[in-house]
PDB file of N, CA and C in Angstrom:
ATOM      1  N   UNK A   1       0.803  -1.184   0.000  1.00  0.00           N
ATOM      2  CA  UNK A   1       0.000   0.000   0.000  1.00  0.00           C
ATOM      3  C   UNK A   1       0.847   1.249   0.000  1.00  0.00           C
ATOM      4  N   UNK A   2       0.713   2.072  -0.962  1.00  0.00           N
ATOM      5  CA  UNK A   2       2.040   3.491  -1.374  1.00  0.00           C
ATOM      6  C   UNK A   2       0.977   4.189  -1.287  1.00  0.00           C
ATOM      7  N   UNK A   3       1.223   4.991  -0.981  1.00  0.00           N
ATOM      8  CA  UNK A   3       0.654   6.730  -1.678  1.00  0.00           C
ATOM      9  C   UNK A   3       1.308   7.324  -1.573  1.00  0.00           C
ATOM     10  N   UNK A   4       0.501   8.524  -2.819  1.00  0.00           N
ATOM     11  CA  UNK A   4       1.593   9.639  -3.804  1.00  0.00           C
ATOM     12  C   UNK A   4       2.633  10.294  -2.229  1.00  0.00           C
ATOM     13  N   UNK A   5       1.837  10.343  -1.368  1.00  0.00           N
ATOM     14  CA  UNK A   5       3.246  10.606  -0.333  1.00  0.00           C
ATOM     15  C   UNK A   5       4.551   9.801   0.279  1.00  0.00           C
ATOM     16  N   UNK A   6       4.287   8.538   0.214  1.00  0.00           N
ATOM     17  CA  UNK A   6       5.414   8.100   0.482  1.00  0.00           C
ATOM     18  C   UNK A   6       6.488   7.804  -0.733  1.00  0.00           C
ATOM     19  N   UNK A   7       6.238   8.337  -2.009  1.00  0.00           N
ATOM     20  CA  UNK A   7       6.841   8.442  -3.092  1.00  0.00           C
ATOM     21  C   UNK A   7       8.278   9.427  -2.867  1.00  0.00           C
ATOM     22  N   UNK A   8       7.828  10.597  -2.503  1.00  0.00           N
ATOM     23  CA  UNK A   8       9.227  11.617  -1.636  1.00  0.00           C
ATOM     24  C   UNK A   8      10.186  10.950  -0.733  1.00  0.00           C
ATOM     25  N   UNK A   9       9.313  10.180   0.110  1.00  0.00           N
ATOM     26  CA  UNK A   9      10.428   9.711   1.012  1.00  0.00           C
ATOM     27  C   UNK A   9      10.765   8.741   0.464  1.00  0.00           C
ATOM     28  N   UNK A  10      10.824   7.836  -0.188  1.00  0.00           N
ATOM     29  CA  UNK A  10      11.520   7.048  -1.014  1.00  0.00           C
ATOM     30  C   UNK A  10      12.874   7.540  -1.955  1.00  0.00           C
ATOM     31  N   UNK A  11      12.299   8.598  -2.565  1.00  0.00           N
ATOM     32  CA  UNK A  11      13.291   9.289  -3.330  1.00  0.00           C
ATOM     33  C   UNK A  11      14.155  10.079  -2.499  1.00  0.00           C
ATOM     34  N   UNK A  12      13.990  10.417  -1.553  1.00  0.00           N
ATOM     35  CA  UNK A  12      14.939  11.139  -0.434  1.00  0.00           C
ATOM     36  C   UNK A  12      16.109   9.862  -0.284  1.00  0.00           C
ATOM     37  N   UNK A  13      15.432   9.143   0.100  1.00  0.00           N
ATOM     38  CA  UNK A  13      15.716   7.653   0.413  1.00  0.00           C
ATOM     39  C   UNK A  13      17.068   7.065  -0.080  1.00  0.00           C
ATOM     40  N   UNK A  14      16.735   7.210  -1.637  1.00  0.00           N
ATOM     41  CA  UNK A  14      17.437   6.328  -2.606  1.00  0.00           C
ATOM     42  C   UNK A  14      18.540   7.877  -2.995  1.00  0.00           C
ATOM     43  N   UNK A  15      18.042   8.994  -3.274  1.00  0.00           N
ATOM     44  CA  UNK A  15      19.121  10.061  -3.103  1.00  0.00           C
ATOM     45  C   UNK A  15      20.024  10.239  -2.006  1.00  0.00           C
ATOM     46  N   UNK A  16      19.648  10.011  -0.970  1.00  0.00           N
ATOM     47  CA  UNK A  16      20.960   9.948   0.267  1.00  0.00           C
ATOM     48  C   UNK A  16      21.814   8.748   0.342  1.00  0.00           C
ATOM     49  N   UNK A  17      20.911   7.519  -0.362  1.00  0.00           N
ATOM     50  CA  UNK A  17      21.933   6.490  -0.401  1.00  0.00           C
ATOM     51  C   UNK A  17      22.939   6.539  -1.924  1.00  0.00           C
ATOM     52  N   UNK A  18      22.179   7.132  -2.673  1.00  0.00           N
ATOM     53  CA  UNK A  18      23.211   7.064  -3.600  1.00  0.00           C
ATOM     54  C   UNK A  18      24.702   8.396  -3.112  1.00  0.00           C
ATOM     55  N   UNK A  19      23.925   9.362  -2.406  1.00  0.00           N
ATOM     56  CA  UNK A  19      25.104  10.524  -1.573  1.00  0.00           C
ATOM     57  C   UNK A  19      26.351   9.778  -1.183  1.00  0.00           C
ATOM     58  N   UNK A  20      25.238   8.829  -0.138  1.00  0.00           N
ATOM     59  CA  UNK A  20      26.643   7.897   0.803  1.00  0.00           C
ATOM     60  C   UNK A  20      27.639   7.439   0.146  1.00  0.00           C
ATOM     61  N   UNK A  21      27.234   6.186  -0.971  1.00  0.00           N
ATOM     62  CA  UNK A  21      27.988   5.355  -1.963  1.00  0.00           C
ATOM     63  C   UNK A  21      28.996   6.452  -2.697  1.00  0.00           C
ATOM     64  N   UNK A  22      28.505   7.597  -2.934  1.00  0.00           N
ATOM     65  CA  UNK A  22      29.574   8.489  -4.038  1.00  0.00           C
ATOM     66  C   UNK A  22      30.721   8.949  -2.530  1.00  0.00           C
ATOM     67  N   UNK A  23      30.307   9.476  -1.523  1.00  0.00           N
ATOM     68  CA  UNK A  23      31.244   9.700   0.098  1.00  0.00           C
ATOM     69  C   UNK A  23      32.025   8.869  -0.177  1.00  0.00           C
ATOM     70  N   UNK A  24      31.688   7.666   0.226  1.00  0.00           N
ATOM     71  CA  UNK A  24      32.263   6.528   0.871  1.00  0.00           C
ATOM     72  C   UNK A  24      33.172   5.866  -0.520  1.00  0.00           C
ATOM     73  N   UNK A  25      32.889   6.104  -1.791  1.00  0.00           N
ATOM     74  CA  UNK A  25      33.865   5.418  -2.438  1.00  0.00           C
ATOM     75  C   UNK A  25      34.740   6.585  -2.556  1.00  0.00           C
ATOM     76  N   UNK A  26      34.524   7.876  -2.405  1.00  0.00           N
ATOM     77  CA  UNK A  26      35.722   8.300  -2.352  1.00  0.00           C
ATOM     78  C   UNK A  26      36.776   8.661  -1.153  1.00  0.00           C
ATOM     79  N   UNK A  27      36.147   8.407   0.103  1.00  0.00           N
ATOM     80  CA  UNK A  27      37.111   7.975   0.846  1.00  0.00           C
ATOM     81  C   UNK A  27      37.653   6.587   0.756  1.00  0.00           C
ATOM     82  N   UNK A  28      37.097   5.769   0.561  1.00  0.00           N
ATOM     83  CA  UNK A  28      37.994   4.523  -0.086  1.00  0.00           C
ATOM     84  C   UNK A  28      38.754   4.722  -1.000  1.00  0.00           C
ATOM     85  N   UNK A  29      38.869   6.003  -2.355  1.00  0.00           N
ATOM     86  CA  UNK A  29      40.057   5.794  -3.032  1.00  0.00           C
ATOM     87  C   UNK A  29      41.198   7.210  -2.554  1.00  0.00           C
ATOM     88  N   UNK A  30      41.004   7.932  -1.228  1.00  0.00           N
ATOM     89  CA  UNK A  30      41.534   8.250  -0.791  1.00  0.00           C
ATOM     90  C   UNK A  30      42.491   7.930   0.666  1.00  0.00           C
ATOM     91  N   UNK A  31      41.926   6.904   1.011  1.00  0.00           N
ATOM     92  CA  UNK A  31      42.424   6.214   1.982  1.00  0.00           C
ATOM     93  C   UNK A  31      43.427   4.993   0.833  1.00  0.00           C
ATOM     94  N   UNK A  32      42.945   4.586  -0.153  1.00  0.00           N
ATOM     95  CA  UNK A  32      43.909   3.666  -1.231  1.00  0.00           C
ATOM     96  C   UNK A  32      44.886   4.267  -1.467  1.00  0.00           C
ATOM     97  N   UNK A  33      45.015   5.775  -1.913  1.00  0.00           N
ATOM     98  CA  UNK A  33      45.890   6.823  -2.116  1.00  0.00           C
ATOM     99  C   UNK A  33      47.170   7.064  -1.141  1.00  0.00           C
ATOM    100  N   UNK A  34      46.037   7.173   0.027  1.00  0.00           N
ATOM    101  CA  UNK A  34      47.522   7.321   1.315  1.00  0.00           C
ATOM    102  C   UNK A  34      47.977   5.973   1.719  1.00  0.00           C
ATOM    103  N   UNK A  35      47.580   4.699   1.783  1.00  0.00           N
ATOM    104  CA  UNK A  35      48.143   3.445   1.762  1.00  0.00           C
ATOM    105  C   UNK A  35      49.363   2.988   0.842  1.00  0.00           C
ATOM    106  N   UNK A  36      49.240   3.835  -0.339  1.00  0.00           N
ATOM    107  CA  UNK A  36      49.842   3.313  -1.435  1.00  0.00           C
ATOM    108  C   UNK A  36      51.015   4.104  -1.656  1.00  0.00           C
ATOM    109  N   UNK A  37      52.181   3.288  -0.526  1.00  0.00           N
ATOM    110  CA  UNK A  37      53.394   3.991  -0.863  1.00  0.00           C
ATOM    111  C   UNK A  37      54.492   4.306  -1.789  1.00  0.00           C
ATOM    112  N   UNK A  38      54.421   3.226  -2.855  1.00  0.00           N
ATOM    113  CA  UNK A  38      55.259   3.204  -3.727  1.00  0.00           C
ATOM    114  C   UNK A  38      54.735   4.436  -4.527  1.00  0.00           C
ATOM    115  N   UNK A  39      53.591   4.744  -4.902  1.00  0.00           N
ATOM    116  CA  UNK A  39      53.359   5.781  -5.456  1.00  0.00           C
ATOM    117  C   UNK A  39      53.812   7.513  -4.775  1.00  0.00           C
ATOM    118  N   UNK A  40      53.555   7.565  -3.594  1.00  0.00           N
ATOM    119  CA  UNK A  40      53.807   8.382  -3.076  1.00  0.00           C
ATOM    120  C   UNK A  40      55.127   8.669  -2.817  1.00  0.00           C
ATOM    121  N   UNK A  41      56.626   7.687  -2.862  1.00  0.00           N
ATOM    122  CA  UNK A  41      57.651   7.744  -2.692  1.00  0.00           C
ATOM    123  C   UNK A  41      58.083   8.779  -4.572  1.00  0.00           C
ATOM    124  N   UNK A  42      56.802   7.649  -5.209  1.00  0.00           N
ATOM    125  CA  UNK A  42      57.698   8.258  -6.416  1.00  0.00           C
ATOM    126  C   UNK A  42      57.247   9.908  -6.548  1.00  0.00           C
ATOM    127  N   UNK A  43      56.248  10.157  -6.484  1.00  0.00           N
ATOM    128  CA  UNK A  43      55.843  11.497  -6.188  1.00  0.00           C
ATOM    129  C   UNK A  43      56.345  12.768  -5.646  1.00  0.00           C
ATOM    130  N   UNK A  44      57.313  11.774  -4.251  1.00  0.00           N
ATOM    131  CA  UNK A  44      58.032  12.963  -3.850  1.00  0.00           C
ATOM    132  C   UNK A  44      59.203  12.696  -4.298  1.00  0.00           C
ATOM    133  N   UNK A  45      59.708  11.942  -5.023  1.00  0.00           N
ATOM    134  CA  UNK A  45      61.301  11.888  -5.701  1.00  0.00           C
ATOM    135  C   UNK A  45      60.361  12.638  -7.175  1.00  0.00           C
ATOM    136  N   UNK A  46      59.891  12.968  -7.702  1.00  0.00           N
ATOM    137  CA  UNK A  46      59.661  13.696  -8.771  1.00  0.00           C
ATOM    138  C   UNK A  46      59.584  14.915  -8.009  1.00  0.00           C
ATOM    139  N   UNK A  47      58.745  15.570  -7.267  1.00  0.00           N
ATOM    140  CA  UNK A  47      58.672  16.557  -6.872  1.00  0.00           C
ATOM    141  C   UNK A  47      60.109  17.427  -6.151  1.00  0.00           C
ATOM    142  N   UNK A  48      60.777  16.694  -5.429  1.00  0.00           N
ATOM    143  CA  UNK A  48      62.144  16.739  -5.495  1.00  0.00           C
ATOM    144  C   UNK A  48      62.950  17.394  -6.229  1.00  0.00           C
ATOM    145  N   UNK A  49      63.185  16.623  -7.681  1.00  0.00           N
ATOM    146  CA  UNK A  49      63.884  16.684  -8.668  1.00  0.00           C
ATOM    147  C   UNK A  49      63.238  17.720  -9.195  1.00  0.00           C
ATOM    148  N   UNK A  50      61.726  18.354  -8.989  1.00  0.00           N
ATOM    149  CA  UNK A  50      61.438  19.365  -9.968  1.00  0.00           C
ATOM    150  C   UNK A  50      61.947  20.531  -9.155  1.00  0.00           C
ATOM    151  N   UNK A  51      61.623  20.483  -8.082  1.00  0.00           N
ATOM    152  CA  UNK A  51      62.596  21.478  -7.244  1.00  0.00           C
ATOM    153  C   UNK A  51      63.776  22.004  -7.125  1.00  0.00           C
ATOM    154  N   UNK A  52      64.477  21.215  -7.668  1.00  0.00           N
ATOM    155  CA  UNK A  52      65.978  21.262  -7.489  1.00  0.00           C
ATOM    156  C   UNK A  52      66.537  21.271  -8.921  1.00  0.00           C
ATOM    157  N   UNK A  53      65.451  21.432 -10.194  1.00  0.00           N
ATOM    158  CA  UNK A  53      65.814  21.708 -11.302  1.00  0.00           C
ATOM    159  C   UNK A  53      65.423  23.444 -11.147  1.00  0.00           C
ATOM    160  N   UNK A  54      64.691  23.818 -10.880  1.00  0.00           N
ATOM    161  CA  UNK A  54      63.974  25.038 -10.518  1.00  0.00           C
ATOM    162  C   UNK A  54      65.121  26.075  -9.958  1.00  0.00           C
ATOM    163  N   UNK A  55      65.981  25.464  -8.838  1.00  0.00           N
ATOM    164  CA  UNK A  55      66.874  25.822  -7.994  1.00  0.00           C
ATOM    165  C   UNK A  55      68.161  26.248  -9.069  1.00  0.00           C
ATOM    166  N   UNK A  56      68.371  25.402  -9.482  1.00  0.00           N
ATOM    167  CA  UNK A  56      69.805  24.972 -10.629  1.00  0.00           C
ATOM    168  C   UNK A  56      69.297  25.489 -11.642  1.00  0.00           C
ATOM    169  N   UNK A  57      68.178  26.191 -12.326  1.00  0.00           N
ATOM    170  CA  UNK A  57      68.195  27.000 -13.304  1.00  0.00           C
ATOM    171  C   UNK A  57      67.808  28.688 -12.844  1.00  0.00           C
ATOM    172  N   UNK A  58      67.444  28.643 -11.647  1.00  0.00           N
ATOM    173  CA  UNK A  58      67.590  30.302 -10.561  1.00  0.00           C
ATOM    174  C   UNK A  58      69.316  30.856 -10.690  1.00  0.00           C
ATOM    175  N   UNK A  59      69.742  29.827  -9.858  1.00  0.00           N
ATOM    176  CA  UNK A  59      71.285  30.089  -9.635  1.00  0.00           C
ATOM    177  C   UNK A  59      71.983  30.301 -10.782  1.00  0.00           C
ATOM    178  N   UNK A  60      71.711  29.537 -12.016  1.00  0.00           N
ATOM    179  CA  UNK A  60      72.187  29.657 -13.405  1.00  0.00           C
ATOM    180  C   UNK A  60      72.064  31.320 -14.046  1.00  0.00           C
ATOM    181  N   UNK A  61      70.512  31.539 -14.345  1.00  0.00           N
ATOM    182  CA  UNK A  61      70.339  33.199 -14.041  1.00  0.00           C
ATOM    183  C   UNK A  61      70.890  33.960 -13.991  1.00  0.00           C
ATOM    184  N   UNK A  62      71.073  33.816 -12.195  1.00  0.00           N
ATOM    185  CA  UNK A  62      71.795  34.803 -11.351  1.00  0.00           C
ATOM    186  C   UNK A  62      73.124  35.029 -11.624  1.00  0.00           C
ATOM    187  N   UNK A  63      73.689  33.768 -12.042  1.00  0.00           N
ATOM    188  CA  UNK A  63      75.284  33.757 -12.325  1.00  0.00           C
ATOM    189  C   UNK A  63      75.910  34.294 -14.074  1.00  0.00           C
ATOM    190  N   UNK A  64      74.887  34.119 -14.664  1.00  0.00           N
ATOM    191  CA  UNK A  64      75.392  34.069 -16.166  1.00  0.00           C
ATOM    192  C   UNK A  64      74.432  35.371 -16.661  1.00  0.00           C
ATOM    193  N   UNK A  65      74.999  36.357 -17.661  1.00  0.00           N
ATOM    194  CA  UNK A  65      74.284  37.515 -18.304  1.00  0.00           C
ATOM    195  C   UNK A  65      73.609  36.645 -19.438  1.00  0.00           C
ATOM    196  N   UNK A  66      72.292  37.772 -20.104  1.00  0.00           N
ATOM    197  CA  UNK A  66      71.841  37.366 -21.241  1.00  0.00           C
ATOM    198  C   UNK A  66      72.306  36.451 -22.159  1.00  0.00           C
ATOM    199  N   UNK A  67      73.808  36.524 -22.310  1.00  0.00           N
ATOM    200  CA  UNK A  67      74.355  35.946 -23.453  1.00  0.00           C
ATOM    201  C   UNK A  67      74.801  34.267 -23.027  1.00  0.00           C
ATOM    202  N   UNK A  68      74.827  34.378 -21.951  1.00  0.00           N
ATOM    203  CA  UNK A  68      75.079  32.771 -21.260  1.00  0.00           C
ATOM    204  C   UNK A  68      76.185  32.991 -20.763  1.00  0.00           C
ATOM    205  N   UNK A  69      77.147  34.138 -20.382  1.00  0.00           N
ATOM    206  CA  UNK A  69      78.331  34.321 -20.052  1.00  0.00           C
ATOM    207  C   UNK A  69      78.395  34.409 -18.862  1.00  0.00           C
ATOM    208  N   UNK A  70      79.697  33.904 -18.173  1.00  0.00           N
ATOM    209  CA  UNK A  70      79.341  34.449 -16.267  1.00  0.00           C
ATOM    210  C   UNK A  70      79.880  35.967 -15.985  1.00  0.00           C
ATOM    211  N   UNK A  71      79.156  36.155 -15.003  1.00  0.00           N
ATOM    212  CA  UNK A  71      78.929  37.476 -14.983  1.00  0.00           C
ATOM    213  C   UNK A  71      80.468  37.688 -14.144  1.00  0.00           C
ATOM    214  N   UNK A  72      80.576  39.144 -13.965  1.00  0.00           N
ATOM    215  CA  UNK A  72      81.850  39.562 -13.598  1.00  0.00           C
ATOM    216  C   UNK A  72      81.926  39.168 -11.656  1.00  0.00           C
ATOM    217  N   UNK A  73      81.024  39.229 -10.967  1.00  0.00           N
ATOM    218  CA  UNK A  73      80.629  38.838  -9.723  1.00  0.00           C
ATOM    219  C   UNK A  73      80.960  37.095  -9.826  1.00  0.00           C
ATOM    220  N   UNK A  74      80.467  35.962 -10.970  1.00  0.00           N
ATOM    221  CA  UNK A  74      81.019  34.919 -10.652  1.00  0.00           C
ATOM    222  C   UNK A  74      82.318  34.644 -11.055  1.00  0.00           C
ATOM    223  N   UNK A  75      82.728  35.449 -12.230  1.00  0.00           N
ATOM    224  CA  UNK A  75      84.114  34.789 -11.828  1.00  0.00           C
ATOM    225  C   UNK A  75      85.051  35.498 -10.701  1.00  0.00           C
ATOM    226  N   UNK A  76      84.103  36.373 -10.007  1.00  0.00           N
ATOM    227  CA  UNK A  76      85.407  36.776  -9.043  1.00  0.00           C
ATOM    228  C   UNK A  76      85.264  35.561  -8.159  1.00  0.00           C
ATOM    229  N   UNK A  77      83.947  35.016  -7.500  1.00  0.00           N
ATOM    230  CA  UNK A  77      83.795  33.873  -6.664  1.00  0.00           C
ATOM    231  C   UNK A  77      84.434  32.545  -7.097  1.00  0.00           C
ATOM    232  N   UNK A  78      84.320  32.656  -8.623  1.00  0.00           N
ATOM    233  CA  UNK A  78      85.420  31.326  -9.306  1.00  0.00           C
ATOM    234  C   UNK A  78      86.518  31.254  -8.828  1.00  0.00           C
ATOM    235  N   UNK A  79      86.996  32.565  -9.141  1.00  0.00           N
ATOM    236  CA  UNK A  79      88.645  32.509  -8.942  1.00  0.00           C
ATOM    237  C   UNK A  79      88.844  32.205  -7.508  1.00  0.00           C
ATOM    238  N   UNK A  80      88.576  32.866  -6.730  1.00  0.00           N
ATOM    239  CA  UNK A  80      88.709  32.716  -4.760  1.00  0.00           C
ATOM    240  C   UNK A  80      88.416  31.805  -4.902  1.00  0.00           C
ATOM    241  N   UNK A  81      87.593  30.885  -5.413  1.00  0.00           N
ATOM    242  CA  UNK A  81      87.218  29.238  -4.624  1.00  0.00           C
ATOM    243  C   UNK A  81      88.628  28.121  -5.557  1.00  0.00           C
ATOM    244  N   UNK A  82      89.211  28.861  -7.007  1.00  0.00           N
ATOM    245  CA  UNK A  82      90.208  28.077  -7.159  1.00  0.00           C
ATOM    246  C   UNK A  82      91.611  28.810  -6.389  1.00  0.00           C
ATOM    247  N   UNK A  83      90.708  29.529  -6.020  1.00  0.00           N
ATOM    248  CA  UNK A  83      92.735  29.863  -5.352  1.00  0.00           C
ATOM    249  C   UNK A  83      92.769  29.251  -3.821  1.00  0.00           C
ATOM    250  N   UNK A  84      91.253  29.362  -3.106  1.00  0.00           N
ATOM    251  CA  UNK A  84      91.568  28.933  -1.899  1.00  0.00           C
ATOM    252  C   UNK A  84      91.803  26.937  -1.830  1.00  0.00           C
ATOM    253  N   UNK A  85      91.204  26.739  -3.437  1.00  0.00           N
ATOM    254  CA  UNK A  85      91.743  25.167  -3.840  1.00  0.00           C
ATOM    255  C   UNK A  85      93.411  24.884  -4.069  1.00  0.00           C
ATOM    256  N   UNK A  86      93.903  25.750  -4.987  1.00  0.00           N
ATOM    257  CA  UNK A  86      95.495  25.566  -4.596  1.00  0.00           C
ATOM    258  C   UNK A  86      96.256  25.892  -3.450  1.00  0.00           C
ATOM    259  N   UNK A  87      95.578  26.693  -2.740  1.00  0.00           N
ATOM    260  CA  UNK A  87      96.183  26.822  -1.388  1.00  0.00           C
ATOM    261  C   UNK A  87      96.403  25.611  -0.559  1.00  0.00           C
ATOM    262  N   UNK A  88      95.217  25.390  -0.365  1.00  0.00           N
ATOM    263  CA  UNK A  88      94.594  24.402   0.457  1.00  0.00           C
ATOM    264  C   UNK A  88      95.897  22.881  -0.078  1.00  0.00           C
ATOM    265  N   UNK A  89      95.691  22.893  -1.542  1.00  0.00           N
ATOM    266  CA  UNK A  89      96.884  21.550  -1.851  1.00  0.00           C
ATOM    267  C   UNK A  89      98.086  21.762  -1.577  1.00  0.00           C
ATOM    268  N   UNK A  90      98.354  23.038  -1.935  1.00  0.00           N
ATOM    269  CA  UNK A  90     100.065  23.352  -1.899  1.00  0.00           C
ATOM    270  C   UNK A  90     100.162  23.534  -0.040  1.00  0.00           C
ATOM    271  N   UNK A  91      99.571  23.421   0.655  1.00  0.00           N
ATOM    272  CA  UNK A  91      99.696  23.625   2.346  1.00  0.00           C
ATOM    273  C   UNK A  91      99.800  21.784   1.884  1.00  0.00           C
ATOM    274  N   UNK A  92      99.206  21.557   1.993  1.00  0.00           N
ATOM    275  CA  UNK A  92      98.586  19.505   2.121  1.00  0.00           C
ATOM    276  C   UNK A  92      99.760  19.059   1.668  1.00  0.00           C
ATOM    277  N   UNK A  93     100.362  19.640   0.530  1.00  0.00           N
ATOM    278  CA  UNK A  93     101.784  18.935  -0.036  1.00  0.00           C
ATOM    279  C   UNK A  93     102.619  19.487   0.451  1.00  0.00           C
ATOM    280  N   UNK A  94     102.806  20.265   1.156  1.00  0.00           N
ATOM    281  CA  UNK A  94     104.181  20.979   1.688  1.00  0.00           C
ATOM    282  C   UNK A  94     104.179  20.208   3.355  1.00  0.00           C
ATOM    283  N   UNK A  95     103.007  20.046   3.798  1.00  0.00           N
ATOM    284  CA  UNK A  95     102.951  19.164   5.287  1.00  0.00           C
ATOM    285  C   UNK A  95     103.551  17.994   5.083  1.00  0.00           C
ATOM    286  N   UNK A  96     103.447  17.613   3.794  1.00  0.00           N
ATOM    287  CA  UNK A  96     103.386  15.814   3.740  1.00  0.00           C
ATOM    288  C   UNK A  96     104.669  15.379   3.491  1.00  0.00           C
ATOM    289  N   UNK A  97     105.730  16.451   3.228  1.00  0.00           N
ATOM    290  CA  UNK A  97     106.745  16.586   2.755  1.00  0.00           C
ATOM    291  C   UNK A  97     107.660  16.642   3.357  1.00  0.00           C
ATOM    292  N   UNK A  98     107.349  17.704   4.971  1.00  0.00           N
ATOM    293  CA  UNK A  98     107.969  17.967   6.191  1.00  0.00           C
ATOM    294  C   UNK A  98     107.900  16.894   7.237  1.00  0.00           C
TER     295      UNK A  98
END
């Protein structure tokens, strides 16, 4: 025995359960998501690497003019980091010697 009123609550019915089922499967493929480590390892080794390409083409920039040349500021830092490199050997070989 139906009548035209219990027709609404039926459809309420079958609309909140279909609500739930769409919820609930997507916390199931979000809970699959955070379970699933191999994916997520690779994710952050990509994300990583995009970072640190990002980084290494900033610094590139900063160091080299328009033309791709290094700027007068890096090779002064070039030179000091090869001179404090021959220092550093010619001390190391002159100890090793004494």
């Amino acid at each position: 025995m139906t009548t035209t009123g219990d027709n609404p609550g039926i459809e309420e019915i079958e609309t909140d359960i279909a609500r739930t089922r769409e919820e609930l499967a997507a916390t199931v493929d979000e809970l699959s998501a955070r379970l699933d480590v191999k994916t997520r390892v690779k994710e952050s080794v990509q994300q990583t690497k995009d970072q640190a390409v990002d980084r290494i083409r900033t610094v590139r920039d900063q160091a080299t003019d328009e033309d791709g040349r290094p700027t007068p500021t890096t090779l002064g830092i070039g030179g000091a980091v090869a001179a404090t490199v021959v220092v550093v050997l010619a001390l190391t070989l002159w100890r090793r010697r004494r």
